[in-house]
C-alpha atoms as a PDB file:
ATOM      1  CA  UNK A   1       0.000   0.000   0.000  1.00  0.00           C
ATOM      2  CA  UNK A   2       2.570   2.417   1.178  1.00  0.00           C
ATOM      3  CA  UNK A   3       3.928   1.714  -2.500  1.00  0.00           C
ATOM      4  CA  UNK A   4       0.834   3.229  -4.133  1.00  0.00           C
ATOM      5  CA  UNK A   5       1.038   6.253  -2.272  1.00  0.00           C
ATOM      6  CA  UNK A   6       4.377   6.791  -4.351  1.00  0.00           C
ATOM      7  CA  UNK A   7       3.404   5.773  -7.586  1.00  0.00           C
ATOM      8  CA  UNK A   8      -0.163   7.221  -7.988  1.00  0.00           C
ATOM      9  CA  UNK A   9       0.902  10.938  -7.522  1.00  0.00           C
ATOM     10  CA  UNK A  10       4.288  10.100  -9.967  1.00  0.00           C
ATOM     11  CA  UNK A  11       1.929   8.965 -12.367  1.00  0.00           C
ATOM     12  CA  UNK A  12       0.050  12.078 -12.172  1.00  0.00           C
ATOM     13  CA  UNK A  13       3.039  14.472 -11.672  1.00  0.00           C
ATOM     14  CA  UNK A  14       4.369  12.460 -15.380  1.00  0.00           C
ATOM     15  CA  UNK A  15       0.965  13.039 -16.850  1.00  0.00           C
ATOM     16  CA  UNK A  16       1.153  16.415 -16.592  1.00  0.00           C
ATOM     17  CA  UNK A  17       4.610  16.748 -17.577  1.00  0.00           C
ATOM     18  CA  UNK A  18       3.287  15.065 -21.135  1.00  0.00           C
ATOM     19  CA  UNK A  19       0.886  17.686 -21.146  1.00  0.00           C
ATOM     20  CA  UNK A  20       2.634  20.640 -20.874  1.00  0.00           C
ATOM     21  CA  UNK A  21       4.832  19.252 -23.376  1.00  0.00           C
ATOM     22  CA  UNK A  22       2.288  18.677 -26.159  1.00  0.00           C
ATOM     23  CA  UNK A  23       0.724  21.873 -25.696  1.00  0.00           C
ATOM     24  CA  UNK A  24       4.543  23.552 -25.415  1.00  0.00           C
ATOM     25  CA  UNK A  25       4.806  21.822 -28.702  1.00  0.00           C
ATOM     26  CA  UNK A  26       1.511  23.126 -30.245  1.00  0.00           C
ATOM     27  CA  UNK A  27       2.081  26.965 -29.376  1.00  0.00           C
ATOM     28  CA  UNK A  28       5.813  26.369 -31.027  1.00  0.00           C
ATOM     29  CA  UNK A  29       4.164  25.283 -34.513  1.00  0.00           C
ATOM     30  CA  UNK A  30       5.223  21.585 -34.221  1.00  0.00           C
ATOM     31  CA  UNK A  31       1.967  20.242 -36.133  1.00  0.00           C
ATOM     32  CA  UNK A  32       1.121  22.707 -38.141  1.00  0.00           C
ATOM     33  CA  UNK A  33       2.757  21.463 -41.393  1.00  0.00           C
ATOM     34  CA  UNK A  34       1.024  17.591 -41.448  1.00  0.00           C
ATOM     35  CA  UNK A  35       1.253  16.744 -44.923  1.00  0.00           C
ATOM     36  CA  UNK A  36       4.428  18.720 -46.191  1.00  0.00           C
ATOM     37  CA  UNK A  37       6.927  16.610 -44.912  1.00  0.00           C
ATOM     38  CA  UNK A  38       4.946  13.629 -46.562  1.00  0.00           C
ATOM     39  CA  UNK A  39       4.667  15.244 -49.942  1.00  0.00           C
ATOM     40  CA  UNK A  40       8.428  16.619 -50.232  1.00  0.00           C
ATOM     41  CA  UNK A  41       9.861  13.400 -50.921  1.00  0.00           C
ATOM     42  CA  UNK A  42       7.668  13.017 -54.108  1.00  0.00           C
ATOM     43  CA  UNK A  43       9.185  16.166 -55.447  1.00  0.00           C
ATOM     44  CA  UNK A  44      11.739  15.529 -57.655  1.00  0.00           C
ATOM     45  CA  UNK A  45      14.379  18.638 -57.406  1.00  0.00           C
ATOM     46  CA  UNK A  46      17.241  17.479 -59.982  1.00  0.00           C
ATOM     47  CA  UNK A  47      16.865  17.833 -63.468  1.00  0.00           C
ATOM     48  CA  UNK A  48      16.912  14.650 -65.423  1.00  0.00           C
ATOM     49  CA  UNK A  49      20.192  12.102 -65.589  1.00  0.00           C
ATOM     50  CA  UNK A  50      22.420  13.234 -68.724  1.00  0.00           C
END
């Protein structure tokens, strides 16, 4: 028992830690671009092989 009274509010405490850092993520733009990254590597930059 004395070992849930540790690990219940560290569970919590961690919860909120993963929180703050997906909303610390969503202020700093870090989803805004969703399909960009997926479409760049279909974009062929160089010319064609001489």
């Amino acid at each position: 028992m004395n070992g849930l009274a540790l690990l219940i509010p560290l569970a919590l405490l961690m919860g909120l830690i993963g929180l703050g850092a997906f909303f610390w993520a969503l202020r700093k733009g870090q989803f805004d671009d969703l399909e960009g990254a997926a479409n760049r590597i279909l974009i062929d930059e160089d010319g064609p092989a001489e």
